[in-house]
N, C-alpha and C. Protein backbone atom coordinates (compact mmCIF):
# COMPACT_ATOMS: atom_id res chain seq x y z
N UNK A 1 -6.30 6.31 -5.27
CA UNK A 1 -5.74 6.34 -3.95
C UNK A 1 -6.82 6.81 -2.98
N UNK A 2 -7.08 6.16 -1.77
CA UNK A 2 -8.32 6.49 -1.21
C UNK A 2 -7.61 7.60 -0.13
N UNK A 3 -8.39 8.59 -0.48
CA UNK A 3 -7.84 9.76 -0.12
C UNK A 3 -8.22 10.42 1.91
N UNK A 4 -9.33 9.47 2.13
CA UNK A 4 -9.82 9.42 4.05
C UNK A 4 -10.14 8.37 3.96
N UNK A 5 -10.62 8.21 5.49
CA UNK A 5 -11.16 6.90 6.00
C UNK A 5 -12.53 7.17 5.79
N UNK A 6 -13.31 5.35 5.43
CA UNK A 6 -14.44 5.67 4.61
C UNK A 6 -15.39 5.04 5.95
N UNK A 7 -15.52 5.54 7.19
CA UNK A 7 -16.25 4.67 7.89
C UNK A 7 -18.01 4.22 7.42
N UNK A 8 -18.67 5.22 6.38
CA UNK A 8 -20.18 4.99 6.34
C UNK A 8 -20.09 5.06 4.52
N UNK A 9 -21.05 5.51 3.53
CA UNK A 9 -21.12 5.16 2.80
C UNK A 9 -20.58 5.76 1.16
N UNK A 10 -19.42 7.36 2.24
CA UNK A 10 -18.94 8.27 1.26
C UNK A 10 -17.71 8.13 1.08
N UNK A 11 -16.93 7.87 -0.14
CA UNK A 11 -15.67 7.30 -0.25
C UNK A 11 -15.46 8.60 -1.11
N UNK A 12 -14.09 8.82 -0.04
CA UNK A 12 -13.00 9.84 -1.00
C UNK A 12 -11.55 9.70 -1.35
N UNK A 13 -11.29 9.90 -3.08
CA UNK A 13 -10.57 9.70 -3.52
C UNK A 13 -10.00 10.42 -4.35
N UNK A 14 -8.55 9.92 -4.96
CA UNK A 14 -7.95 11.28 -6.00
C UNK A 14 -6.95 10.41 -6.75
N UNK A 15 -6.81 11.26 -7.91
CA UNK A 15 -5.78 10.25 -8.81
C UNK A 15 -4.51 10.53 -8.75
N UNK A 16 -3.09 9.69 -8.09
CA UNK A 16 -2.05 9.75 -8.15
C UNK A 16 -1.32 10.65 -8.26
N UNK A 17 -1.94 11.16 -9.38
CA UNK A 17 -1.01 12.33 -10.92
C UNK A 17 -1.33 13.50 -10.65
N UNK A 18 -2.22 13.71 -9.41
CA UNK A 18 -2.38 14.95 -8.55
C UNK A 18 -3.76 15.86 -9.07
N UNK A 19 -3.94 16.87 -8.62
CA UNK A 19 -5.46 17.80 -9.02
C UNK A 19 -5.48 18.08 -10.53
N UNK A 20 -5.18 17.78 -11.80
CA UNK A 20 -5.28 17.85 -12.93
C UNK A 20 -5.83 16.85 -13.37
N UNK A 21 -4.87 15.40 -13.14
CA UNK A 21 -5.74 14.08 -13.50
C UNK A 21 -7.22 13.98 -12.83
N UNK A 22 -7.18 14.75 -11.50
CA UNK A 22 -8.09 14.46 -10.97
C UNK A 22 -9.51 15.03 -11.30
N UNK A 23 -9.02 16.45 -11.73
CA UNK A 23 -10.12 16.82 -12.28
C UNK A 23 -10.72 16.23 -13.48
N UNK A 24 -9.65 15.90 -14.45
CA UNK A 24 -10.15 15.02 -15.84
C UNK A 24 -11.27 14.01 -15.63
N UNK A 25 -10.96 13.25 -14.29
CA UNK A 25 -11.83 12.55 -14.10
C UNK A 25 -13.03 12.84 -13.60
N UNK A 26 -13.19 14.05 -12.88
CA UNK A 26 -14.48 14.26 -12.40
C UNK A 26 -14.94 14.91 -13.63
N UNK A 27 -14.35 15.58 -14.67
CA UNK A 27 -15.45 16.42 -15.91
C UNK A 27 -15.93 15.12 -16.72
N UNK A 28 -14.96 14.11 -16.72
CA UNK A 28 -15.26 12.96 -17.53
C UNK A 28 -16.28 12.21 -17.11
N UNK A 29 -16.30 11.62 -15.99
CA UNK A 29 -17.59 10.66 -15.21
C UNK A 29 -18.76 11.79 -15.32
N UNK A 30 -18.92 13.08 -14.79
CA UNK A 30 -19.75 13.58 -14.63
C UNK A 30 -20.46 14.30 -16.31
N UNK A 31 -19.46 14.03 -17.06
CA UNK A 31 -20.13 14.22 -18.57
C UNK A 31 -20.58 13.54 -19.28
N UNK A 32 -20.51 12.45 -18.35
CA UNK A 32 -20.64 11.26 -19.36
C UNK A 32 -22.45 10.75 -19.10
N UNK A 33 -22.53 11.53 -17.93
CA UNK A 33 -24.21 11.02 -17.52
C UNK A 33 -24.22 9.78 -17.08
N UNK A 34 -23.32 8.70 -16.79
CA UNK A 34 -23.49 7.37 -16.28
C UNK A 34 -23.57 7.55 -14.63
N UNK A 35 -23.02 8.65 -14.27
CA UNK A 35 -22.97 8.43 -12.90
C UNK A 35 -22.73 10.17 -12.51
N UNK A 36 -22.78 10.33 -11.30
CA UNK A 36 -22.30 11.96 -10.63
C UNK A 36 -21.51 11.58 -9.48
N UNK A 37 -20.70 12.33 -9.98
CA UNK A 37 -18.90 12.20 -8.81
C UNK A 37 -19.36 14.00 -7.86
N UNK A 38 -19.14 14.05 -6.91
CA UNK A 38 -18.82 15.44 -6.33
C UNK A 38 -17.30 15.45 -6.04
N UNK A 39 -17.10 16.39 -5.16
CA UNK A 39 -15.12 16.65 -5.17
C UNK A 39 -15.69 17.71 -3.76
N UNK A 40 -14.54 17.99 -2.98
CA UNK A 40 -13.63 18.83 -2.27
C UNK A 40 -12.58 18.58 -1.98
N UNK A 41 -11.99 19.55 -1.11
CA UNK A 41 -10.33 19.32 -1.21
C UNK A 41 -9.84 19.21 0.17
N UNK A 42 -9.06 18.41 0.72
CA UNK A 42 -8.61 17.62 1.79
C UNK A 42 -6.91 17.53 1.83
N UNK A 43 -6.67 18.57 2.55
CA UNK A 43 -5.36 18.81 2.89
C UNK A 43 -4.73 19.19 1.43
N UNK A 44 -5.60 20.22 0.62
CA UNK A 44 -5.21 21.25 -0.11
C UNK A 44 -5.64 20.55 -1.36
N UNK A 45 -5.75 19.43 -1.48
CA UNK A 45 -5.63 18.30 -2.81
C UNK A 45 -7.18 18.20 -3.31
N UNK A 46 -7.87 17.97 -4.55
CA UNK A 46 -8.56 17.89 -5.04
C UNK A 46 -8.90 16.22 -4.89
N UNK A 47 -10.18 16.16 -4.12
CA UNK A 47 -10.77 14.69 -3.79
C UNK A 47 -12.02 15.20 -4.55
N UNK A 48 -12.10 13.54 -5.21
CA UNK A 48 -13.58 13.32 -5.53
C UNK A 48 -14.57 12.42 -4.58
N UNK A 49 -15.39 12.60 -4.29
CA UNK A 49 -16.51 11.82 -3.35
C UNK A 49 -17.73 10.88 -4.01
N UNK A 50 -18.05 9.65 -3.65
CA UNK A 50 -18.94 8.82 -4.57
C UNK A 50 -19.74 8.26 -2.88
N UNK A 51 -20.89 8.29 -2.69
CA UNK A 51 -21.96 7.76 -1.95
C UNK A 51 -22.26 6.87 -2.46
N UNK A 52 -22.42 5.37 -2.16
CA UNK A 52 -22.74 4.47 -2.07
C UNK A 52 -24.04 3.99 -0.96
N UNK A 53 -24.96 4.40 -1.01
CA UNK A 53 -26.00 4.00 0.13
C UNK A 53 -27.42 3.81 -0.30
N UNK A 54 -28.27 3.82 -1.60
CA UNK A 54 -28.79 3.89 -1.94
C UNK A 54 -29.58 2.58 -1.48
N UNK A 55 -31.03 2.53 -1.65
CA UNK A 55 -31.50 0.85 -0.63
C UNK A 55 -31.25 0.18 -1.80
N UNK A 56 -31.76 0.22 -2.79
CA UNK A 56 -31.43 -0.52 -4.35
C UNK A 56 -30.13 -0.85 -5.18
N UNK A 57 -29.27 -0.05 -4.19
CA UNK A 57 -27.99 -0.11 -5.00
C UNK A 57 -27.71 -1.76 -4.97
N UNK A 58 -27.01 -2.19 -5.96
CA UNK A 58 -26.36 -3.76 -6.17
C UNK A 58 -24.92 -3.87 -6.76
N UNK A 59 -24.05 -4.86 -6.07
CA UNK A 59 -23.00 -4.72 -7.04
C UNK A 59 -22.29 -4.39 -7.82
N UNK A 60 -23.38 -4.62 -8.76
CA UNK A 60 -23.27 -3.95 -10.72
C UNK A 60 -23.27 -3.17 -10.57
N UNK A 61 -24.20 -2.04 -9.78
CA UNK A 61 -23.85 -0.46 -10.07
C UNK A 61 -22.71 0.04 -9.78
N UNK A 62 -22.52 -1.02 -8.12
CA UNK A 62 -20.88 -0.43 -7.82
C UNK A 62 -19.75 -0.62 -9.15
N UNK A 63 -19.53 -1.91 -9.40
CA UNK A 63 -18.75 -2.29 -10.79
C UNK A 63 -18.98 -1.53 -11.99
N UNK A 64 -20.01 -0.85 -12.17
CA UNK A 64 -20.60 -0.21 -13.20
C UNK A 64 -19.86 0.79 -13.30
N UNK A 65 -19.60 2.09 -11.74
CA UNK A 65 -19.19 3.21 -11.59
C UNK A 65 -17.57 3.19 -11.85
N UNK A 66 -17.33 2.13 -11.13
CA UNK A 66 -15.61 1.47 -10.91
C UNK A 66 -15.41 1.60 -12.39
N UNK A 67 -15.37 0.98 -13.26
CA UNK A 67 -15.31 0.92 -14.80
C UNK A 67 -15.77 1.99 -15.50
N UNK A 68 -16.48 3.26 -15.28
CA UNK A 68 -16.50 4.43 -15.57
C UNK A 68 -15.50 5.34 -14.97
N UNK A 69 -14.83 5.29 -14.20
CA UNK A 69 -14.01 6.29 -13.39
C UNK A 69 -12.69 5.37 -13.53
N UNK A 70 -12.72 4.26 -13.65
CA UNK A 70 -11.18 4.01 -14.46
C UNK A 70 -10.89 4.21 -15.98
N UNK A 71 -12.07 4.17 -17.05
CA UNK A 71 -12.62 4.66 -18.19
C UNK A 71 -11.73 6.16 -18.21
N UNK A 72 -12.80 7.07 -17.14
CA UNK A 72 -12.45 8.20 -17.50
C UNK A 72 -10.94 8.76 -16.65
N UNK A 73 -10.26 7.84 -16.24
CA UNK A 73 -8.93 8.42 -15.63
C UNK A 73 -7.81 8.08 -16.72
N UNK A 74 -8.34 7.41 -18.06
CA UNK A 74 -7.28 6.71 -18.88
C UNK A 74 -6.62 8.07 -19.78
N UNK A 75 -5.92 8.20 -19.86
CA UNK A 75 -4.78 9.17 -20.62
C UNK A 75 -5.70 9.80 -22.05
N UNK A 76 -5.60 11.02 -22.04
CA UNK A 76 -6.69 11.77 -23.13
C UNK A 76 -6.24 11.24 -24.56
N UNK A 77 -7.43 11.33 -25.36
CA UNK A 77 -7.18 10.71 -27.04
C UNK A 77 -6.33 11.29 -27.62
C-alpha cells in the first residue's frame, strides 16, 4: 500500500497487516543483502522507504527489488 505521495525518487510504503508484517519485511529484504529498505513512521505507522534514482539504475533492478520485497512479505516458514 503506498503509504505518501511519491513526487521524486523515494517511495513509501507498508504492508496491509500493519507494523509487524511490516517490519518482517524490512528484517527480511535487508537480511537478505539483495537490496537496503530504510523505514520511518508516518501518521504513527511503520513505512518502509526505497530510492530509486541511481544514474545506472534499469528496470531489472527495479523488478529485481519488487520480487524481493514481495519474497520477503510472504507468510513465515
Amino acid at each position: 500500500m503506498l503509504a505518501a505521495p511519491a513526487p521524486l525518487s523515494l517511495v513509501c510504503f507498508r504492508h496491509r497487516e500493519g507494523d509487524a508484517a511490516t517490519q518482517r519485511i524490512l528484517d527480511r529484504v535487508n537480511g537478505s543483502g539483495r537490496l537496503f529498505l530504510t523505514h520511518t513512521r508516518l501518521d504513527g505507522r511503520l513505512v518502509l522507504r526505497m530510492s530509486i534514482g541511481a544514474t545506472h539504475t534499469e528496470r531489472r533492478h527495479v523488478a529485481a527489488a519488487w520480487e524481493a520485497i514481495q519474497e520477503a512479505a510472504s507468510p513465515p516458514d
